[in-house]
N, C-alpha and C. Protein backbone atom coordinates (compact mmCIF):
# COMPACT_ATOMS: atom_id res chain seq x y z
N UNK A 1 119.98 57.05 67.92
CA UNK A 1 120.34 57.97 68.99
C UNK A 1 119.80 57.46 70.31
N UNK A 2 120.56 57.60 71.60
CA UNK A 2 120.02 57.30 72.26
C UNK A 2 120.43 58.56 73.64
N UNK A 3 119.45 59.51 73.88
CA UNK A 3 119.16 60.50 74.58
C UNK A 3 119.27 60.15 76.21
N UNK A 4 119.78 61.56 77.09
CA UNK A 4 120.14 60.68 78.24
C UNK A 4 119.87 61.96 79.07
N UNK A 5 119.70 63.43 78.42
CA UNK A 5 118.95 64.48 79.47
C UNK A 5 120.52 65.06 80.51
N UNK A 6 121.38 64.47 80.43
CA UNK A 6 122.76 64.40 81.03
C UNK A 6 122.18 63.85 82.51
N UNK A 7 121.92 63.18 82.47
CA UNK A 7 121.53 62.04 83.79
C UNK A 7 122.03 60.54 83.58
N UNK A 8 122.44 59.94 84.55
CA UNK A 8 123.13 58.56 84.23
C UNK A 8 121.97 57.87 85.20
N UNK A 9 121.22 58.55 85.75
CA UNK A 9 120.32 57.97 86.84
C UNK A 9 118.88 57.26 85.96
N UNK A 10 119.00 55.86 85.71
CA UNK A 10 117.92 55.48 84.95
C UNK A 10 116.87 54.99 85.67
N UNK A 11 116.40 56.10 86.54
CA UNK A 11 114.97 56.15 86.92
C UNK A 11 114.19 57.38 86.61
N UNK A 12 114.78 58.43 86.47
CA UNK A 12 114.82 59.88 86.02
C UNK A 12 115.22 59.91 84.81
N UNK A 13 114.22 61.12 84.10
CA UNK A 13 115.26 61.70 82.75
C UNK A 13 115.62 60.78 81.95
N UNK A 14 114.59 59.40 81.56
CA UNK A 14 115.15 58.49 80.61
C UNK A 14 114.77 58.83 79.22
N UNK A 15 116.43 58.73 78.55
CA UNK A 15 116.14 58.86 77.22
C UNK A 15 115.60 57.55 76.77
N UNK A 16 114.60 58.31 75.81
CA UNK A 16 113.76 57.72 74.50
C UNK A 16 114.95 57.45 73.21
N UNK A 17 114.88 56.38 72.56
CA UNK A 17 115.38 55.94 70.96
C UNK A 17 114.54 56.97 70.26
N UNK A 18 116.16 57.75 69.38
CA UNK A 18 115.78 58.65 68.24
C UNK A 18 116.40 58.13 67.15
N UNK A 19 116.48 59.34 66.00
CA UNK A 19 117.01 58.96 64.63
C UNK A 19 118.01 59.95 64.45
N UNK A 20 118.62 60.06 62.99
CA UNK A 20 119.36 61.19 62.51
C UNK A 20 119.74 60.89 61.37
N UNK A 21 118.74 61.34 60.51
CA UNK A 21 118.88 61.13 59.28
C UNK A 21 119.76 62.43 58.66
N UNK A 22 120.46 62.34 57.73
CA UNK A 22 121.79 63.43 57.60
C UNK A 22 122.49 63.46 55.99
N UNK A 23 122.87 64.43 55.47
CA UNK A 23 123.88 64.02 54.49
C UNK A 23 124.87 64.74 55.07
N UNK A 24 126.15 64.62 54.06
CA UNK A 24 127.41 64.66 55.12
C UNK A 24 128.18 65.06 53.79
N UNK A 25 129.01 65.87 54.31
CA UNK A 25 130.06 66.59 52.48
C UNK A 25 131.49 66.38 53.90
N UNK A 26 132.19 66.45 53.05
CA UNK A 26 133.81 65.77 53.50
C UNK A 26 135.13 66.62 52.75
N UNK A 27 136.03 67.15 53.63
CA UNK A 27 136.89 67.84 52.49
C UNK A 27 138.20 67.07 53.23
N UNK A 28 138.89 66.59 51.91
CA UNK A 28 140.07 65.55 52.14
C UNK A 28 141.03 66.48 52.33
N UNK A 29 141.98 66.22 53.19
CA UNK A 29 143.63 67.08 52.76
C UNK A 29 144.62 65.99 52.85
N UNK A 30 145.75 66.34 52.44
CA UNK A 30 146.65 65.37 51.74
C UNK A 30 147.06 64.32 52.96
N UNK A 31 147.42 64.71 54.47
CA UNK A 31 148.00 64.20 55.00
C UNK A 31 147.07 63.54 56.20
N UNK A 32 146.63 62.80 55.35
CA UNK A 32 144.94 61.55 56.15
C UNK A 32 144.10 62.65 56.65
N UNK A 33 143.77 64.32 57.11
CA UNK A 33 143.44 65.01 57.85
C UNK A 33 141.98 65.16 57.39
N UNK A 34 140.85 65.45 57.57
CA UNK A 34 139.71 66.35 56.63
C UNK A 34 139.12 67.17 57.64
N UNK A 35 138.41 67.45 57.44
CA UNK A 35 137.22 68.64 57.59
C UNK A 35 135.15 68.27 57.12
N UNK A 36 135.18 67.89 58.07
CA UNK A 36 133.57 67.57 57.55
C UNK A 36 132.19 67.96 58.36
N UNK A 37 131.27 68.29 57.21
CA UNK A 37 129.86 68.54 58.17
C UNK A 37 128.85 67.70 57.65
N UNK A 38 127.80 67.83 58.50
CA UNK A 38 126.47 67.02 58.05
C UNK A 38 125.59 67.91 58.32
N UNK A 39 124.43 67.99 57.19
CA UNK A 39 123.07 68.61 57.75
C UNK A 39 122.30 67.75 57.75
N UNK A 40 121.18 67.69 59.07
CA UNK A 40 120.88 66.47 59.04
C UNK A 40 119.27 66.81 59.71
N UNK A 41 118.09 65.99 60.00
CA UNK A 41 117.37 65.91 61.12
C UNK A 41 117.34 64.84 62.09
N UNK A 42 117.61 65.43 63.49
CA UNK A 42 117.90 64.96 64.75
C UNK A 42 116.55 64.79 65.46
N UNK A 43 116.29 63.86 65.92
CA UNK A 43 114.75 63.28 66.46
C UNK A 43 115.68 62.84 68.10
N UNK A 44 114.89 63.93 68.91
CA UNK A 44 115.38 63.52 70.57
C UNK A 44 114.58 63.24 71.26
N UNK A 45 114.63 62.35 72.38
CA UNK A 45 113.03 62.09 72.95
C UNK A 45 113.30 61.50 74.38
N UNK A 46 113.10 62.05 75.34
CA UNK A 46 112.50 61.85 76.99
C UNK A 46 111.60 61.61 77.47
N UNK A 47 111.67 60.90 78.82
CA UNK A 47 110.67 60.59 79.48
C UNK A 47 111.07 60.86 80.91
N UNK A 48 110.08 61.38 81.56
CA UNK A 48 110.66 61.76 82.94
C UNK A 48 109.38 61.55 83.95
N UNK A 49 109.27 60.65 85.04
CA UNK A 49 108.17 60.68 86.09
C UNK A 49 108.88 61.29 86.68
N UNK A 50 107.67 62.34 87.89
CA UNK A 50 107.70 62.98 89.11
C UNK A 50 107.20 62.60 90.18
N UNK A 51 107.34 62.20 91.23
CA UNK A 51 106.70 61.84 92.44
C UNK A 51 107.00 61.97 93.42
N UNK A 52 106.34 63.16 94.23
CA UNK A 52 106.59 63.50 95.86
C UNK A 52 105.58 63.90 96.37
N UNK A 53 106.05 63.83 97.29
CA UNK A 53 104.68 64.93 99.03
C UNK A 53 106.02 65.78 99.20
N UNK A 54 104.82 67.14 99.46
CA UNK A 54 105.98 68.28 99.93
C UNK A 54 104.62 68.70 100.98
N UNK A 55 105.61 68.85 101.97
CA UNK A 55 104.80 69.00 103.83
C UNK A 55 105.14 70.70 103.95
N UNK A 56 104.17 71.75 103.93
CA UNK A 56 104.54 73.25 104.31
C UNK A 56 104.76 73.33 105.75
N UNK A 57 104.49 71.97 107.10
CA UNK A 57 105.22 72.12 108.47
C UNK A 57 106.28 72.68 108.41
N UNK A 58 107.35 72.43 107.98
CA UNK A 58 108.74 72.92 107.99
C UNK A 58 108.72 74.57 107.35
N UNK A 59 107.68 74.96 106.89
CA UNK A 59 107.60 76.50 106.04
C UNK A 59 107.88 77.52 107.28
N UNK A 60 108.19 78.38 107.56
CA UNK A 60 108.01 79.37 108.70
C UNK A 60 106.86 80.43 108.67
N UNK A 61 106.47 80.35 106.80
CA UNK A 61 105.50 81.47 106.42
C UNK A 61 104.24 80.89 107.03
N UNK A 62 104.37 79.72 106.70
CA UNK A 62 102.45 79.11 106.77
C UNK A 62 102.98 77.76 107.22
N UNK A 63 103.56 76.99 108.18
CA UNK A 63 103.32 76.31 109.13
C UNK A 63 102.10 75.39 109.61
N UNK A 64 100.92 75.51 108.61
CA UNK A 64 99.77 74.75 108.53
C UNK A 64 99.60 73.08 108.92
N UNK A 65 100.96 72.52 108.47
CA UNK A 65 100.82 70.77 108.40
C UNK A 65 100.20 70.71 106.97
N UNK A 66 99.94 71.25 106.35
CA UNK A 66 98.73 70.54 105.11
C UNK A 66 100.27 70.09 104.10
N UNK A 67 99.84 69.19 102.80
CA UNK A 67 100.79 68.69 101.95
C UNK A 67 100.29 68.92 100.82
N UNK A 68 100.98 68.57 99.66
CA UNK A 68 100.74 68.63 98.88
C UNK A 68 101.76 66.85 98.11
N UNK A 69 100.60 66.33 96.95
CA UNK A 69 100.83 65.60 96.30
C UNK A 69 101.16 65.49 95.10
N UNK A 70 102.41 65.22 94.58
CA UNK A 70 102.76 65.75 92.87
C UNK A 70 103.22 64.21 92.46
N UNK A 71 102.50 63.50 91.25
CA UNK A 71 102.50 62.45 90.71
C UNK A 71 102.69 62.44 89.01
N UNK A 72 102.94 62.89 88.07
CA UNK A 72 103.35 63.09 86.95
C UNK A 72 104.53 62.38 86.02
N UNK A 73 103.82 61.86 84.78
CA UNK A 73 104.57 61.28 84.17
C UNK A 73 104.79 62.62 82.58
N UNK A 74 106.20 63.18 82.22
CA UNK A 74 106.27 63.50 80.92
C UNK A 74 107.30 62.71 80.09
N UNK A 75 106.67 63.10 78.72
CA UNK A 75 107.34 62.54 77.51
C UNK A 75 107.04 63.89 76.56
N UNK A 76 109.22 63.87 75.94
CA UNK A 76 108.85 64.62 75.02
C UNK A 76 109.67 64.17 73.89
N UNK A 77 109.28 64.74 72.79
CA UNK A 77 110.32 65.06 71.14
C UNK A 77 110.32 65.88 71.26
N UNK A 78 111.60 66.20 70.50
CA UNK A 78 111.84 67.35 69.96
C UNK A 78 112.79 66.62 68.36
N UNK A 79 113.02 67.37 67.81
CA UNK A 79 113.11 67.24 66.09
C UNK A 79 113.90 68.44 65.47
N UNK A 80 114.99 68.25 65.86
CA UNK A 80 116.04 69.37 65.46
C UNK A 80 116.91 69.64 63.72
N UNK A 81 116.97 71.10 63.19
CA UNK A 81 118.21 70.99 62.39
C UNK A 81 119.51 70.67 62.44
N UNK A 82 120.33 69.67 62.89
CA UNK A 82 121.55 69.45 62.94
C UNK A 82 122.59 69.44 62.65
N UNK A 83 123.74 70.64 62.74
CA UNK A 83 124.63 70.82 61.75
C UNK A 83 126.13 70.58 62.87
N UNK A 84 126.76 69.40 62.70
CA UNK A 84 128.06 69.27 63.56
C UNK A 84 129.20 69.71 62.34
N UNK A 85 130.32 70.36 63.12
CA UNK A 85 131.27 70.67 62.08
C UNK A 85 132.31 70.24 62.92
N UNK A 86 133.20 69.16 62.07
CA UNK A 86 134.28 68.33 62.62
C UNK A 86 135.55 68.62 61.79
N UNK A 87 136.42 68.42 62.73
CA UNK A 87 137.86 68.27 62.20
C UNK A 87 138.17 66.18 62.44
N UNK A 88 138.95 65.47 61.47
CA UNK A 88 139.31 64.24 61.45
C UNK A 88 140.39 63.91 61.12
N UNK A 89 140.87 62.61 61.36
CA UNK A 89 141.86 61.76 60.91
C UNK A 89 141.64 60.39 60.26
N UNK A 90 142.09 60.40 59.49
CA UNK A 90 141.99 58.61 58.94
C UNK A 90 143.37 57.23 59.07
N UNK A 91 143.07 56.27 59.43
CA UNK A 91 144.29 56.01 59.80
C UNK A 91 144.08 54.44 59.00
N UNK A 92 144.56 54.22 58.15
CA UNK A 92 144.84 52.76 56.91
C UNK A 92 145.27 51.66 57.67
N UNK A 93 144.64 50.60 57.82
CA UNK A 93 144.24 49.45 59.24
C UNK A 93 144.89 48.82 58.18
N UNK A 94 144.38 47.92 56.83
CA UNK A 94 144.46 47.41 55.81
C UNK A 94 144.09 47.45 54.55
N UNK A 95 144.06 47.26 53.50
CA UNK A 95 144.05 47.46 52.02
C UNK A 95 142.67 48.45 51.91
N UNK A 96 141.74 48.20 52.52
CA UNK A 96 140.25 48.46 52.07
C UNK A 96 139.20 48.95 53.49
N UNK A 97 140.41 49.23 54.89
CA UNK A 97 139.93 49.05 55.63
C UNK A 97 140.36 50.75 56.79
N UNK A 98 139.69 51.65 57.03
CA UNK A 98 140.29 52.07 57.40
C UNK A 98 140.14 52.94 59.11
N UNK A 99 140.46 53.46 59.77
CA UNK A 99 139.87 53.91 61.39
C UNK A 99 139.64 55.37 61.28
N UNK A 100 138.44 55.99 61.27
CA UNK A 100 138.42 57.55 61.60
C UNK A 100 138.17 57.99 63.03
N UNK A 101 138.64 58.78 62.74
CA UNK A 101 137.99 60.01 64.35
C UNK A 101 137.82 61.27 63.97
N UNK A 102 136.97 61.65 65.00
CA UNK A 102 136.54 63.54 64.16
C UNK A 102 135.93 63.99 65.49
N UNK A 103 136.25 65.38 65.72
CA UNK A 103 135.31 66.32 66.81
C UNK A 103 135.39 67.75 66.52
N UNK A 104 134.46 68.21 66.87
CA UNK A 104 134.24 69.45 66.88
C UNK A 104 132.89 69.85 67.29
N UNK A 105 132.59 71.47 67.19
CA UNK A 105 131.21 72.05 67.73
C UNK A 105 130.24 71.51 66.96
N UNK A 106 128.99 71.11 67.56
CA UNK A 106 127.91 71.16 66.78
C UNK A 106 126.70 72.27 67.40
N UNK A 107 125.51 72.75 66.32
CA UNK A 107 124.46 73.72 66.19
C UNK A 107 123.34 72.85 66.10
N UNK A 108 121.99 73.43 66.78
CA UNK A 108 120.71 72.28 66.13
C UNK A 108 119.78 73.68 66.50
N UNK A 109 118.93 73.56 66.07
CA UNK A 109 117.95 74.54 65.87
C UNK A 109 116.26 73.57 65.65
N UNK A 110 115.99 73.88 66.72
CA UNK A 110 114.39 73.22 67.12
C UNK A 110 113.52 73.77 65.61
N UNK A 111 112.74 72.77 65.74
CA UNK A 111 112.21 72.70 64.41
C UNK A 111 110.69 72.60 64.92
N UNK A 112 110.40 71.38 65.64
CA UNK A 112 109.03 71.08 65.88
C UNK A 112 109.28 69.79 66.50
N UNK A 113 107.97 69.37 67.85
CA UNK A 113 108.00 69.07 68.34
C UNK A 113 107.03 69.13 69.68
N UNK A 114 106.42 67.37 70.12
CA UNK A 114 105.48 67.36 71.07
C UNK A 114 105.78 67.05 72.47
N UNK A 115 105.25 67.10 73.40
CA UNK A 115 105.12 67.08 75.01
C UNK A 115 103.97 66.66 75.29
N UNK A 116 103.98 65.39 76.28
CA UNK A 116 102.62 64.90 76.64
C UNK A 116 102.86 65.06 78.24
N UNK A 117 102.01 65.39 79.09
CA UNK A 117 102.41 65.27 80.28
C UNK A 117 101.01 64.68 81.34
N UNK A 118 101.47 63.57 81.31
CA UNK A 118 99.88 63.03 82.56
C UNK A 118 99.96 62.90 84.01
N UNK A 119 98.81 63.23 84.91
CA UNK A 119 99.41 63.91 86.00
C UNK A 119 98.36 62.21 86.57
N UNK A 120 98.98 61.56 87.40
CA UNK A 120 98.61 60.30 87.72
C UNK A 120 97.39 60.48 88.83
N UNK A 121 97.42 61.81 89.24
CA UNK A 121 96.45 61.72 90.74
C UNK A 121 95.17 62.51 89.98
N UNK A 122 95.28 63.76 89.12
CA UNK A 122 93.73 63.85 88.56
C UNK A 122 93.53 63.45 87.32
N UNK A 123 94.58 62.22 86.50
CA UNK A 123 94.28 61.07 85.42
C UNK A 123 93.45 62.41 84.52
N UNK A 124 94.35 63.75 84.45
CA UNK A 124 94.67 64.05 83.29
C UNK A 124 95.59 64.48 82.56
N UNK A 125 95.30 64.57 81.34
CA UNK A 125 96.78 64.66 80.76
C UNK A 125 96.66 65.95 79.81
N UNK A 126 97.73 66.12 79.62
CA UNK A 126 97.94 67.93 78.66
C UNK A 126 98.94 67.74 77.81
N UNK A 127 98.85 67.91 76.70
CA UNK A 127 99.86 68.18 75.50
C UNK A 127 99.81 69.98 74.82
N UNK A 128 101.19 69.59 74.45
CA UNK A 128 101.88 71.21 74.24
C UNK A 128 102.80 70.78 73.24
N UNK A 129 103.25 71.84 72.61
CA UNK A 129 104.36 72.03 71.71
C UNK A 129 105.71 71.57 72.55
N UNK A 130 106.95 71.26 72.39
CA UNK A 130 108.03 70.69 72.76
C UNK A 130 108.73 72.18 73.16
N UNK A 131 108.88 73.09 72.31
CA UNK A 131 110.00 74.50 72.29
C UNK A 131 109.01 74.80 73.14
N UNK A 132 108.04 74.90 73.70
CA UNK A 132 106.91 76.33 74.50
C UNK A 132 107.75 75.19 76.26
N UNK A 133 107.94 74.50 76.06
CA UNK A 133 109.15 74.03 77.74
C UNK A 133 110.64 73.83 77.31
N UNK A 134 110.99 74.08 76.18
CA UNK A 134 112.34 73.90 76.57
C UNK A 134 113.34 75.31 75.32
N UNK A 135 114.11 75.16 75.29
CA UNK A 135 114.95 76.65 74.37
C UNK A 135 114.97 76.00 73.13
N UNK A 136 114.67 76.24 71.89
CA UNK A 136 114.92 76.19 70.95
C UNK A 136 116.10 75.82 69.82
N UNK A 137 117.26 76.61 70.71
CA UNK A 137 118.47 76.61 69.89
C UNK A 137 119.67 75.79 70.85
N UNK A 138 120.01 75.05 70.16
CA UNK A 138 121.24 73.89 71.13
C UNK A 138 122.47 73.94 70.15
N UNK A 139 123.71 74.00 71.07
CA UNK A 139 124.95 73.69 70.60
C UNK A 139 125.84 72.87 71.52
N UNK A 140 126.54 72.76 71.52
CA UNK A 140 128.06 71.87 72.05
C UNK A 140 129.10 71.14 71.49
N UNK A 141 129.62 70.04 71.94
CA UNK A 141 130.89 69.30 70.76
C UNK A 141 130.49 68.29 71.20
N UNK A 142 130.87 67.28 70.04
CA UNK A 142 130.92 65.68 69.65
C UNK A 142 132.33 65.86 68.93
N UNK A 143 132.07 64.60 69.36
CA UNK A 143 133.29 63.17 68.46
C UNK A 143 132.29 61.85 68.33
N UNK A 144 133.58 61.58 67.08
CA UNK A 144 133.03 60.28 66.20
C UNK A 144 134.31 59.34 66.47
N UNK A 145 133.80 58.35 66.53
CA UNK A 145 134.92 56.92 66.05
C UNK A 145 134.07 56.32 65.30
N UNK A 146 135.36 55.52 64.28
CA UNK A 146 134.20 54.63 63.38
C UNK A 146 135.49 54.26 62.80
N UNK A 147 134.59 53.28 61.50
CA UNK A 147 135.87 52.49 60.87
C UNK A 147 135.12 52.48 59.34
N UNK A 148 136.21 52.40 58.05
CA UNK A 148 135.32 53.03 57.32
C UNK A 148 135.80 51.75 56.13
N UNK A 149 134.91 51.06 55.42
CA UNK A 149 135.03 49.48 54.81
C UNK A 149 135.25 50.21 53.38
N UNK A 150 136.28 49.50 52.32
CA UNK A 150 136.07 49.88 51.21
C UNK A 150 136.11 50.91 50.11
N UNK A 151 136.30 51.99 51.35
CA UNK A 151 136.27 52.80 50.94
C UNK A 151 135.02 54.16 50.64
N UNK A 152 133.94 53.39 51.08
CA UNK A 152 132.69 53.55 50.98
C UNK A 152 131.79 53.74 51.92
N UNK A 153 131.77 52.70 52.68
CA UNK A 153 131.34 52.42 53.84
C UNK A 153 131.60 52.87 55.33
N UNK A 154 130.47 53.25 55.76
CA UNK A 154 131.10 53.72 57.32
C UNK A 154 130.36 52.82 59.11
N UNK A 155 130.76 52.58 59.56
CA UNK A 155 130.66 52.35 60.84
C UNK A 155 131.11 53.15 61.78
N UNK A 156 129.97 53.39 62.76
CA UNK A 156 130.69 54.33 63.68
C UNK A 156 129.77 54.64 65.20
N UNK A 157 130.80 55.49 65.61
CA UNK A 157 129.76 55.82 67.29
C UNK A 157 129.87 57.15 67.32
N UNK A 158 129.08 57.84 68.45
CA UNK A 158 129.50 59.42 68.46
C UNK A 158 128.80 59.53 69.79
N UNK A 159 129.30 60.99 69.94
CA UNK A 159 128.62 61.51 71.86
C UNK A 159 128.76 62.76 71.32
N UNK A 160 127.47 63.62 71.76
CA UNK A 160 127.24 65.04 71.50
C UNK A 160 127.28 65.68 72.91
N UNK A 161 128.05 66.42 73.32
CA UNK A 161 127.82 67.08 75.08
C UNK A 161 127.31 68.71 74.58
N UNK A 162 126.05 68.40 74.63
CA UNK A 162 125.40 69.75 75.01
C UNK A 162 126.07 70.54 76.13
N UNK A 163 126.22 72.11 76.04
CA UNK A 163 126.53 73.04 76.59
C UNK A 163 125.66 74.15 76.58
N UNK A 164 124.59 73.88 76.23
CA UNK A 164 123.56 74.51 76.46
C UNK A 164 122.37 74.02 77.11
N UNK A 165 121.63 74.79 78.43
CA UNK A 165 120.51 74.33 79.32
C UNK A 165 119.33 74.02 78.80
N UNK A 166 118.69 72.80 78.47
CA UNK A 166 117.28 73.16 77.73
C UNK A 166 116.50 74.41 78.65
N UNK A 167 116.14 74.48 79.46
CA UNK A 167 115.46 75.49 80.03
C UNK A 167 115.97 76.65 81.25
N UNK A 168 115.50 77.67 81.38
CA UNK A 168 116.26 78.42 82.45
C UNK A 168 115.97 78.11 83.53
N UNK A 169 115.24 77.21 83.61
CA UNK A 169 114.71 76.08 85.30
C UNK A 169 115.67 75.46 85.20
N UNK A 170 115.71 74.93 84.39
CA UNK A 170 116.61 73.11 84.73
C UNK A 170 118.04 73.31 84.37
N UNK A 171 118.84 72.60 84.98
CA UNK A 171 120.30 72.27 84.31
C UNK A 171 120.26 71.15 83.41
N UNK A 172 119.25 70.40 83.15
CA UNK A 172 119.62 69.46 81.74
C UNK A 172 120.37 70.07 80.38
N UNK A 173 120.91 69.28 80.06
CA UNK A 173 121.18 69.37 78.52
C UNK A 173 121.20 68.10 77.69
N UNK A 174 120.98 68.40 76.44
CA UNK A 174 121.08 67.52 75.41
C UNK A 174 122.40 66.81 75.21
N UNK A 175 122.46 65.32 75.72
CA UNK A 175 123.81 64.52 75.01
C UNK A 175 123.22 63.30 75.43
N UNK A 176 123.74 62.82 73.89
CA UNK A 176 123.39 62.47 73.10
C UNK A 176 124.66 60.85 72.44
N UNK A 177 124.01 59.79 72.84
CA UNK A 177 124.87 58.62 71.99
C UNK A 177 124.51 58.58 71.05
N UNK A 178 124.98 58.31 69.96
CA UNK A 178 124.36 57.84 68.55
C UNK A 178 125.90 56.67 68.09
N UNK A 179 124.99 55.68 67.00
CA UNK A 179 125.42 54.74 66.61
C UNK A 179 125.30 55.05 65.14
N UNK A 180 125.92 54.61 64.16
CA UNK A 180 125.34 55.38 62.96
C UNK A 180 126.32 54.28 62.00
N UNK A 181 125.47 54.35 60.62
CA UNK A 181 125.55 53.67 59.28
C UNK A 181 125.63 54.66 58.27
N UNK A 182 126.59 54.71 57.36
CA UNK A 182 126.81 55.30 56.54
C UNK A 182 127.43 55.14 55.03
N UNK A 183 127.01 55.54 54.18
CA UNK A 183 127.58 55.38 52.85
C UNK A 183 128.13 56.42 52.10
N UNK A 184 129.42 56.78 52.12
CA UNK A 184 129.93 57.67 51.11
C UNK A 184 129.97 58.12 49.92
N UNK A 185 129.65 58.65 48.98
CA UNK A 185 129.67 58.64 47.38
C UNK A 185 131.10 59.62 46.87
């Protein structure tokens, strides 16, 4: 997985390398179509520095000149239940070889999870639980492409677009690249 905070700005909000370990049940219908979910655990992880001077001159309340200095580096996990439920197609490339696609809503439900946050100007640092700064419960839609060997075998990519805010401060959300390996039984 590779986490991105919905920021393309890679100085801010950089996603951390996660995992997603998963099993996956599949319901075939006759005409290449299926229906599939995975329950899985989703490992997400950020990093975000802060750094400014904010001047209260410009305040009208208190007009003082004095500033203030904010220097802070956070990192977090979080470690979700992951349940995407997809609709797909399969499309027969060659004998043993074949192309899927699939999208639909997915659910994750915070599980557990840490926050480190070090503040660079009084060189200390504070850790907290991950859910006590951000909401607990995440949903939105993904799609998959992939290509599937053998019959067995899967290759593939996916993008999750969170539609839900991690926090009622922030407009971030969770989305999410993932690359993924898979074996069918």
């Amino acid at each position: 997985n590779g986490f991105n905070a919905n920021s393309l700005n890679l100085s801010d909000h950089r996603g951390r390398y996660g995992f997603n370990v998963a099993a996956r049940a599949e319901l075939d219908f006759a005409n290449s179509m299926y229906l599939d979910t995975e329950l899985g655990l989703l490992n997400l992880g950020w990093k975000d520095r802060v750094s400014y001077y904010y001047s209260d001159y410009y305040n009208p309340d208190t007009p003082t000149g004095d500033y203030t200095e904010t220097d802070y580096t956070q990192r977090m996990n979080a470690y979700y239940l992951h349940l995407p439920i997809h609709a797909g197609y399969h499309w027969s490339v060659a004998r043993r070889c074949a192309i899927y696609v699939d999208a639909g809503p997915y659910f994750s439900l915070g599980l557990f999870g840490k926050a480190k946050t070090t503040d660079h100007i009084k060189n200390e640092t504070h850790k907290d639980d991950t859910f006590d700064q951000i909401r607990r419960f995440d949903w939105g839609l993904g799609a998959r492409l992939g290509v599937e060997l053998a019959g067995h075998y899967r290759l593939g990519m996916g993008y999750d677009f969170g539609l839900q805010k991690l926090s009622k401060y922030s407009s971030d959300k969770n989305n999410n690249f993932t690359l993924s390996v898979g074996y069918m039984f």
